[in-house]
Structures are given as structure tokens and as C-alpha cells.
Protein backbone atom coordinates (compact mmCIF):
# COMPACT_ATOMS: atom_id res chain seq x y z
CA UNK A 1 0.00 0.00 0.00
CA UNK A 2 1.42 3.65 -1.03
CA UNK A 3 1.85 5.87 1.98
CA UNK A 4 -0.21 9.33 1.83
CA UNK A 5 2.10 12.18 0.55
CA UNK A 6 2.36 15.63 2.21
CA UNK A 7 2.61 18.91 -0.14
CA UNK A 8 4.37 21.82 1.57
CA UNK A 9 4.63 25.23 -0.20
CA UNK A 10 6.60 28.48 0.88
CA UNK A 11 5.95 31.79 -0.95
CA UNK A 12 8.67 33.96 -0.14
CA UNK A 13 9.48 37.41 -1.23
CA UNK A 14 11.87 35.76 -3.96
CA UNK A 15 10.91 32.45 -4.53
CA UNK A 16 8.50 29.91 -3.90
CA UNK A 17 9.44 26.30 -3.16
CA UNK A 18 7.40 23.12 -2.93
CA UNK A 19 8.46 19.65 -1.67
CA UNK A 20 6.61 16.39 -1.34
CA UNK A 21 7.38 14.71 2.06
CA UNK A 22 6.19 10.81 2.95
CA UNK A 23 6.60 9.74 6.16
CA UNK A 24 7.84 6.47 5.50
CA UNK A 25 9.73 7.30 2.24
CA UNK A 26 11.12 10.92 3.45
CA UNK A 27 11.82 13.79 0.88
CA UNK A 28 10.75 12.54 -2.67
CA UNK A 29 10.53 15.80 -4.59
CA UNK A 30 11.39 19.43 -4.17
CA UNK A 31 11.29 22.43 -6.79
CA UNK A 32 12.19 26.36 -6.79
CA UNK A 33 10.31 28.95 -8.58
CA UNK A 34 10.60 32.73 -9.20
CA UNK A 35 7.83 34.09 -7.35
CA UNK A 36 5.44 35.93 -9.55
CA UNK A 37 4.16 38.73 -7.24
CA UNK A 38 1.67 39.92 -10.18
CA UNK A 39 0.02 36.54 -10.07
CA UNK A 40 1.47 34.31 -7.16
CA UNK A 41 -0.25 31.12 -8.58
CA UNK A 42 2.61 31.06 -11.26
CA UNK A 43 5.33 30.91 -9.49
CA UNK A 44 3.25 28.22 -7.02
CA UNK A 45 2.28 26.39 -9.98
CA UNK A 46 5.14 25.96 -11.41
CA UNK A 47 7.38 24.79 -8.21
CA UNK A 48 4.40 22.30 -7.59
CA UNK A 49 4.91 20.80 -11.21
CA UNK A 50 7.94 20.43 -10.96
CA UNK A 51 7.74 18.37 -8.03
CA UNK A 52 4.42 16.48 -9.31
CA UNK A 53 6.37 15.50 -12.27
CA UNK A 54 9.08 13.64 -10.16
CA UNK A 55 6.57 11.40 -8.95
CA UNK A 56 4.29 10.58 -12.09
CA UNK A 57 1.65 13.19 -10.90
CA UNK A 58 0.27 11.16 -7.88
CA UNK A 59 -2.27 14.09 -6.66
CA UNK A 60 -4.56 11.42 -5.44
CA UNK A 61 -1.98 10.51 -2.83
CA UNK A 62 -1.31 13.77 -1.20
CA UNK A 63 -3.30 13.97 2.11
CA UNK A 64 -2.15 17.38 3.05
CA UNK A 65 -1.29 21.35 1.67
CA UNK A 66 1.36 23.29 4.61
CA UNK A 67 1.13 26.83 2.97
CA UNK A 68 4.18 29.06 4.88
CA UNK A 69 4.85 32.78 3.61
CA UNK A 70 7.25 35.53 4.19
CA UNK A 71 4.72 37.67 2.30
CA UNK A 72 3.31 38.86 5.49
CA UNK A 73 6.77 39.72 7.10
CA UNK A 74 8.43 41.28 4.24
CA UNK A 75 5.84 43.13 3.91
CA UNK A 76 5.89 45.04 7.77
CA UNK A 77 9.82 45.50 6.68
CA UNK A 78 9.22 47.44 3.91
CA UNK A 79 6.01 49.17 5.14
CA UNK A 80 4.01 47.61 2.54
CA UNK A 81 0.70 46.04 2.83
CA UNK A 82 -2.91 47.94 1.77
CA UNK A 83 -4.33 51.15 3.17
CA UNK A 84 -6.22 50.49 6.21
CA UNK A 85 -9.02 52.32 8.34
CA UNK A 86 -8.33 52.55 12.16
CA UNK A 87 -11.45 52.99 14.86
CA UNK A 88 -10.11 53.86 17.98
CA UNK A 89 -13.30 53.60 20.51
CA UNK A 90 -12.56 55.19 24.00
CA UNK A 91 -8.92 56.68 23.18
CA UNK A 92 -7.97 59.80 22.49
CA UNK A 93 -5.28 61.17 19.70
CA UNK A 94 -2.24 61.52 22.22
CA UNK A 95 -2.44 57.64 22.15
CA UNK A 96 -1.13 57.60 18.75
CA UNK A 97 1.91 58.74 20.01
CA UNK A 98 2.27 55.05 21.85
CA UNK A 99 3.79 51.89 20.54
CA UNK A 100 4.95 53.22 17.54
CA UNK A 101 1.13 53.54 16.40
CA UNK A 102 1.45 56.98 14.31
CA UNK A 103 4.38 55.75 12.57
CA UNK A 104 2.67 52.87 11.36
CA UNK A 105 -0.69 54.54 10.50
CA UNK A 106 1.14 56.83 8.38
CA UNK A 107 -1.39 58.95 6.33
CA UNK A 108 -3.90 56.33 6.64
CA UNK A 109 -7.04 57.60 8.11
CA UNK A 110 -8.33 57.41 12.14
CA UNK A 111 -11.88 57.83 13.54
CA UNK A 112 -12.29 58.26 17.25
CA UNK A 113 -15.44 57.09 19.11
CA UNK A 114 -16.64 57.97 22.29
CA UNK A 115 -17.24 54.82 24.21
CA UNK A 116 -14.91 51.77 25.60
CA UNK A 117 -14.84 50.43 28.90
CA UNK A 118 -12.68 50.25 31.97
CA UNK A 119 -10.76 47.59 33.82
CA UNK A 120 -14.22 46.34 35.53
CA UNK A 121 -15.77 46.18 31.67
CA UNK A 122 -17.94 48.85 32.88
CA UNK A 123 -18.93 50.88 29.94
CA UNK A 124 -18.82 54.86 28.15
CA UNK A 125 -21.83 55.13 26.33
CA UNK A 126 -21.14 54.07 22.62
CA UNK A 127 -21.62 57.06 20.41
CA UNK A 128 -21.59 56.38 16.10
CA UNK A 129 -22.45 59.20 15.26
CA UNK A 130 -18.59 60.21 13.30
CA UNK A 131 -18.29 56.68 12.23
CA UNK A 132 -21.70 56.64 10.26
CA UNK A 133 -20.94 60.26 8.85
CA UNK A 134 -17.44 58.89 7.62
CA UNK A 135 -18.35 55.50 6.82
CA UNK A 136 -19.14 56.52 2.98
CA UNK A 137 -16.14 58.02 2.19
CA UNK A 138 -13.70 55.80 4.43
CA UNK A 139 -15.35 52.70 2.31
CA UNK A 140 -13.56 54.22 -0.77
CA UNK A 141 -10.09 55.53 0.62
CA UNK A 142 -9.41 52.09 2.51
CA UNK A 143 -9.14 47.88 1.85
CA UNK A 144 -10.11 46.95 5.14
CA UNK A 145 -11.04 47.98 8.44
CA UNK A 146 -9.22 47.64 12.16
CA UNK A 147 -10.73 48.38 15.09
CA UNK A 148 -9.82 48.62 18.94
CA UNK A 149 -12.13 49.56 21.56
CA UNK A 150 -10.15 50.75 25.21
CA UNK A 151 -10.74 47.93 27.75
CA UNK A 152 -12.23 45.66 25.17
CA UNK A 153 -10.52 42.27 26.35
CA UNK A 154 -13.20 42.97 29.17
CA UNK A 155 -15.61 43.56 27.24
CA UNK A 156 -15.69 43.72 23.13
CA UNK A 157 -19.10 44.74 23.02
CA UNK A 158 -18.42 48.21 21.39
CA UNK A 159 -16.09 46.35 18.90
CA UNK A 160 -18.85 44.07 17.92
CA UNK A 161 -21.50 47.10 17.48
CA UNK A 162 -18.79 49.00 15.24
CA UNK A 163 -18.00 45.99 13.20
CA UNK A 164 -22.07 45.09 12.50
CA UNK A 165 -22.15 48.93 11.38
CA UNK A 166 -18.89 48.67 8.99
CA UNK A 167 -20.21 45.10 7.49
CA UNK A 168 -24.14 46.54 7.36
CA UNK A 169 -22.69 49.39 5.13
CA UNK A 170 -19.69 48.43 3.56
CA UNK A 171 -18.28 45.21 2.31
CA UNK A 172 -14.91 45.91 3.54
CA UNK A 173 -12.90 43.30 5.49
CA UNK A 174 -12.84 43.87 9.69
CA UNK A 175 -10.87 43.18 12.03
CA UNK A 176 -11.53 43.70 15.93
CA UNK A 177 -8.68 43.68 18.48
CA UNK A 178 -10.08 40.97 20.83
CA UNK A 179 -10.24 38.22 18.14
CA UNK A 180 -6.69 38.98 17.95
CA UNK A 181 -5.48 39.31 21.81
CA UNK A 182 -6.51 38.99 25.16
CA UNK A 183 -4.18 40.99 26.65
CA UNK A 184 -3.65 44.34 28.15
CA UNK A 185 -2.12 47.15 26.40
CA UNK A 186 -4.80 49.48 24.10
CA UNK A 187 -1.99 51.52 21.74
CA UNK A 188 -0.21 48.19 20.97
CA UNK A 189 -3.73 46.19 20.70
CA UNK A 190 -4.35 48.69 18.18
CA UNK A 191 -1.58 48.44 16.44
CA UNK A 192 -1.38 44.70 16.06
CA UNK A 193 -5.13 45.22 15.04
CA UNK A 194 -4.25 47.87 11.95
CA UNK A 195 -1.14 45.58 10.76
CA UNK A 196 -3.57 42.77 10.32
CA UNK A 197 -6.33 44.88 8.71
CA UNK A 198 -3.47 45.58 6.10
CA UNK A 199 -2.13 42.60 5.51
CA UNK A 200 -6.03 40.83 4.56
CA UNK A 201 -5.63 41.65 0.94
CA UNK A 202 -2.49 40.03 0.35
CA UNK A 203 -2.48 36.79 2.19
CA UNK A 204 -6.03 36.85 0.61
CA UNK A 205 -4.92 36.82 -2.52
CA UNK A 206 -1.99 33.97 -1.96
CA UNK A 207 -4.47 31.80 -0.10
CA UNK A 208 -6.80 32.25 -2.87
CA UNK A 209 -4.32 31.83 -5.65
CA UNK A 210 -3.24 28.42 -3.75
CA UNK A 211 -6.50 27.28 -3.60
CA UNK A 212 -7.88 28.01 -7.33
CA UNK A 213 -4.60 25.87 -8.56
CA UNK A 214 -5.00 23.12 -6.07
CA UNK A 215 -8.68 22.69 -7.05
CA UNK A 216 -7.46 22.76 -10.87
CA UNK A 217 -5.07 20.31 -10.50
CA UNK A 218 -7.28 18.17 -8.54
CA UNK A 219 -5.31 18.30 -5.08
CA UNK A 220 -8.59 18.21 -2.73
CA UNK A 221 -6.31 17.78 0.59
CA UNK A 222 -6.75 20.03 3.47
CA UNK A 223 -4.66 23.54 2.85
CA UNK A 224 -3.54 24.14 5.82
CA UNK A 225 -1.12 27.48 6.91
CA UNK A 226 1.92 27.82 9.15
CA UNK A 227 1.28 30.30 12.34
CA UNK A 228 4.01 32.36 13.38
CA UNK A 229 4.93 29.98 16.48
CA UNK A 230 5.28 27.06 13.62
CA UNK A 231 1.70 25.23 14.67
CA UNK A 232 -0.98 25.10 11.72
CA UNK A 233 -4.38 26.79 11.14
CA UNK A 234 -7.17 26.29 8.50
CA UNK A 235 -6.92 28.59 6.00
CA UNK A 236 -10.34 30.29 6.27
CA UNK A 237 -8.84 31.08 10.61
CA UNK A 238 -5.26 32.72 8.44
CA UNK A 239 -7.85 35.01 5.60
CA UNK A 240 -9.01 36.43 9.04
CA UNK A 241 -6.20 36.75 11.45
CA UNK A 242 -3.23 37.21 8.62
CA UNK A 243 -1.09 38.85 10.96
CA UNK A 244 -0.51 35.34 12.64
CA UNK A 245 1.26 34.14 9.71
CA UNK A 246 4.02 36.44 10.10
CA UNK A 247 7.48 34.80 10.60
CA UNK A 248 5.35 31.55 9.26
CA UNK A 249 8.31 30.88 6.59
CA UNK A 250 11.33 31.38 8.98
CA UNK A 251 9.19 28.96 11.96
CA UNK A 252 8.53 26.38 9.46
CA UNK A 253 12.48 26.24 8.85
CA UNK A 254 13.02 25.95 12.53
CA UNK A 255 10.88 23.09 12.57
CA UNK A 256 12.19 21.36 9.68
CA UNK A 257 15.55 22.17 11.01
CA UNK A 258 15.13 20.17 13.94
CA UNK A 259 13.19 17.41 12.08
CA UNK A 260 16.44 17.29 9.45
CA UNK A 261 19.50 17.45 12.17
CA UNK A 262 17.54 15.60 15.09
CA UNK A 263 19.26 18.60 17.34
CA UNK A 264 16.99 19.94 20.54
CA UNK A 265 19.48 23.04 20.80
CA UNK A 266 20.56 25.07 17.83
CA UNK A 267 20.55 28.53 16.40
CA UNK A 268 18.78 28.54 12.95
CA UNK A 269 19.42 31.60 9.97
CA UNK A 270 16.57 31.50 7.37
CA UNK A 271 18.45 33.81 4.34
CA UNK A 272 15.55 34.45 1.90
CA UNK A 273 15.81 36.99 -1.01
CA UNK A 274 14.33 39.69 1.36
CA UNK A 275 15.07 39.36 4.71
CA UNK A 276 17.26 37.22 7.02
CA UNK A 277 15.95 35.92 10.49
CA UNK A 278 17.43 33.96 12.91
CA UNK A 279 15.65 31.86 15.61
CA UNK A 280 16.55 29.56 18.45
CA UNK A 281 15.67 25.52 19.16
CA UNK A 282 15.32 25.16 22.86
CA UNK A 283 14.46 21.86 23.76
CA UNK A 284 13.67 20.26 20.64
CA UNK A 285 11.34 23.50 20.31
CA UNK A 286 10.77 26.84 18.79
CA UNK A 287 11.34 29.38 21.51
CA UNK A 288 8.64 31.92 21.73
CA UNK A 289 8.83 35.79 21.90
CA UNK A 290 6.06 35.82 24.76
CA UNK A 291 5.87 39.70 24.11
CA UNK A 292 4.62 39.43 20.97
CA UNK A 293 6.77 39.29 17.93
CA UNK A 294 9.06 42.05 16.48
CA UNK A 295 9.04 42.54 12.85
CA UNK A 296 10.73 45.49 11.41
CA UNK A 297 10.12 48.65 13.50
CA UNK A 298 6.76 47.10 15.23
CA UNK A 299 6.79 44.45 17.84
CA UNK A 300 2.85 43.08 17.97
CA UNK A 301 1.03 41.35 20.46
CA UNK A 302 1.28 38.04 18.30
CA UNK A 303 2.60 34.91 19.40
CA UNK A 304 5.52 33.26 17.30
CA UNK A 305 9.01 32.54 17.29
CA UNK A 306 11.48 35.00 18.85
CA UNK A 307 13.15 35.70 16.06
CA UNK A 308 15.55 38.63 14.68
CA UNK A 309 14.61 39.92 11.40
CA UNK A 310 16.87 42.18 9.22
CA UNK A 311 16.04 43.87 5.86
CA UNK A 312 19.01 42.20 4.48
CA UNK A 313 18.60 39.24 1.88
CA UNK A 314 20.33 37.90 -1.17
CA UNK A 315 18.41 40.23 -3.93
CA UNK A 316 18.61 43.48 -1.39
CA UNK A 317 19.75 46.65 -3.20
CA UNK A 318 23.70 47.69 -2.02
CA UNK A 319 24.12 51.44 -1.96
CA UNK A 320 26.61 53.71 -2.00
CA UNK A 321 26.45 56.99 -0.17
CA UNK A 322 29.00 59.69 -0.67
CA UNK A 323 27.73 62.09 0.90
CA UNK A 324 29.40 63.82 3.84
CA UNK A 325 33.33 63.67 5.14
CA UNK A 326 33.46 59.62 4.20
CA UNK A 327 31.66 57.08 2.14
CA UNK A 328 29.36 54.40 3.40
CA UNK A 329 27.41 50.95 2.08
CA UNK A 330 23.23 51.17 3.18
CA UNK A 331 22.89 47.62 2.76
CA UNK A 332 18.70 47.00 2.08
CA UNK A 333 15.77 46.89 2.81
CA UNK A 334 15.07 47.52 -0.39
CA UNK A 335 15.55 44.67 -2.88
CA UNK A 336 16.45 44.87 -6.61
């Protein structure tokens, strides 16, 4: 009897790779492929046939899709991602000033709301009034929604209301901060809350590109994503909480790492075309950033991997500045 195949794909900034793993038989296929930001089902399509093509095609045998991306990572590095609405329910604008929140909104727009709660979940009285005036016009400017009432890991109940407005009128994407954390902290809540909201779009998009070629090539296993901390989620759980899929690439390394060397205490480098990262096996496992993990200039309230990311990969633009008494290199993070 042939023993079910595993398909695991990893959509970097660069390039895309695809292996097919048996448990019994180990490594029988793996591929590289440009990754075609335009369309990212090229470049997955054509790492997975290559790797299909090794093994006469088998699709009925694989069992299982491991989707792990750097998409989401590189993307907080370079300050990409799409333009993002922020309600702020219960704060007021000198928050901004916190946890590197203005810096990260940029020009992107803010609505304040008089409402939120305090440590007891005791409430302000909820007022929409400048959300429902705004609502029109934000629908147009942004891609998705993030918002983060004060106090609302007591009590998300101004979140919700807020969210049933946004969906009732709009059809953009939402995010609340207590489907993403449960812990204390409002500014950085809120910022972990507006990464997310940008990121939607694009892990969308490579979740949905994965999917449409899977179904075409009649792969109908699970697709399943790598979290940030290296466990797995369902797909539809990573379209609504991208921001848990950061570091997902560089975690999945540290796990294969220890699967391939059998070591329980190692320091792993991931070198992608974008960024380099480098992690830690404690005890035969990942070791967790239990403040939330760092990426680029904004650490988050997510749970993954403690891991140090540069700008720095093997397609990162090398310049040189003369300016001044003496020369210098600026090595990334912009890539070529």
C-alpha cells in the first residue's frame, strides 16, 4: 500500500518552493520557482509541477497542503501592505503617540469614538455618530477595516457594534482587536489590530491563488497554513487573522531544522531573497517571543518565534552613499 504524501509550499518574497514529504519514504521531490508577485499562482504552480512531475503526478496521494509565507513579514519590513481604516473607541489622539502607532498609521485615516470600557468592563456610552458620517467616504479611501475599543478584552461589546455597522454598510474586510489578543495594552492592541487589517488583501490573494490551482489540479487535501509559532491553522482562521502568519516561513524552517539534524538546541538563519531571520531551538522546540513578535520597526502582540529579522537578503539593493566627510554601504531593505 502507497503511503499518503504531504505537499508543503513556501511563498517567499523571492521564490517559492514546494516539496513532497512521505513519512515512511522521506523527501521525494522538491522544486524552486521565481515568485510571480503579479500573479502568485505562477510561481506556485510551477514549483508544484515540478515536483508532481518527479513522482508521475500522484495528486490522489497527497493527504495534506502546509502553505508558509514571508509575504506577510516582508511586507511590515518594507512598510508595505494595503491602506487600512483605524477605529479607535474610548482613546484619544495623544495615544497615537504610543507603541509606535502613528508611525505605522502613516497617512492612513483614524476615527475616534466615544465609548470603551474600563478595567471592571464597565462601559462609556457608545456614540456612532462620526463613524456613520465617515463610513461613505472611508469605504472608498481604505481595503479593510481595524478596530480597537479601550478595555475591550473585558468587554468587546463596542467592537462588535462597530464591526455590525462597517459590514451593514460596507463590504470591507474587519478586524476587531479581541479576536486577535486577550491581553492588556490598548496603543499596541491597536496596532497589532491595523497591521492585520493591512495585511487581509495580500495573504487573501496567496491563499486564494493556492486554492484556485490546487482545485485545478485536482489536489482536494486540506490547505492548511503555518502560524508564526510554527503550529498550523485552517486557512479560512489565516484570511481572518493574517497577521498570525508572520514569521510563518522562517518557523517552518526551525521546525524542519530540527526534524532534518535531530538537534533539541541550535541557532537557525533563514536567508531568503528579502530578509534574514534567525531563531533559536530550545528543547527540541521553537522558543517563543512571549511579548509578541518584532518585525521590522513594530513588535505586535502576536505569538511566534522569537526571532531577529533584518532587511538584508540575497536580492537586497547595495548602496553607495557619498555624501558627507566619508563614504558608506546602506545595505537593504530595499531589494532589486
Amino acid at each position: 500500500m502507497t503511503s499518503p504524501l504531504f505537499l508543503g509550499i513556501d511563498t517567499g518574497g523571492t521564490y517559492t518552493d514546494a516539496v513532497l514529504y512521505s513519512e515512511s519514504e522521506g523527501v521525494l521531490a522538491s522544486a524552486k520557482a521565481l515568485t510571480t508577485r503579479h500573479d502568485l499562482a505562477i510561481g506556485i504552480s510551477g514549483a508544484v509541477e515540478t515536483v508532481l512531475s518527479e513522482i508521475g503526478g500522484a495528486t490522489a496521494r497527497i493527504r495534506l497542503v502546509s502553505l508558509s509565507t514571508t509575504l506577510a513579514t516582508n511586507a511590515l519590513v518594507e512598510g508595505q501592505g494595503g491602506r487600512a481604516g483605524l477605529v479607535m473607541i474610548g482613546f484619544q489622539p495623544e495615544d497615537l503617540q504610543r507603541d509606535g502607532l502613528a508611525e505605522a498609521l502613516g497617512g492612513d485615516p483614524v476615527i475616534y469614538l466615544q465609548g470603551g470600557h474600563n478595567v471592571h468592563g464597565a462601559e462609556t456610552p457608545l456614540d456612532l455618530a462620526p463613524l456613520e458620517a465617515q463610513l461613505a467616504a472611508l469605504s472608498k479611501e481604505v481595503s479593510a477595516v481595524a478596530i480597537a475599543g479601550y478595555f475591550a478584552v473585558r468587554n468587546p461589546a463596542h467592537e462588535i457594534a462597530v464591526r455590525n455597522l462597517v459590514r451593514e454598510r460596507t463590504s470591507l474586510p474587519v478586524t476587531c482587536s479581541h479576536d486577535l489578543s486577550s491581553r492588556l495594552g490598548g496603543p499596541r492592541r491597536a496596532l497589532t489590530t491595523l497591521l492585520n487589517a493591512r495585511l487581509i488583501s495580500m495573504v487573501a490573494r496567496l491563499i486564494e491563488a493556492t486554492g484556485s490551482y490546487l482545485g485545478k489540479r485536482g489536489i482536494h487535501a486540506p490547505l492548511m497554513v503555518v502560524r508564526g509559532d510554527g503550529a498550523l491553522i485552517s486557512a479560512s482562521e489565516a484570511l481572518m487573522r493574517p497577521i498570525e502568519t508572520i514569521l510563518s516561513g522562517p518557523a517552518a524552517s526551525l521546525v524542519g531544522a530540527r526534524h532534518l539534524t535531530g538537534l533539541q538546541n541550535a541557532v537557525v538563519s533563514d536567508i531568503g531573497g528579502t530578509t534574514t531571520d534567525v531563531a533559536v531551538l530550545d528543547g527540541g522546540l521553537p522558543r517563543l517571543d512571549t511579548e509578541g513578535a518584532t518585525v521590522g520597526r513594530y513588535r505586535t502582540m502576536v505569538e511566534a518565534v522569537a526571532m531577529h529579522t533584518f532587511g538584508l537578503g540575497g536580492d537586497s539593493e547595495v548602496r553607495l552613499d557619498e555624501g558627507g566627510y566619508a563614504a558608506g554601504l546602506t545595505l537593504g531593505p530595499r531589494r532589486l
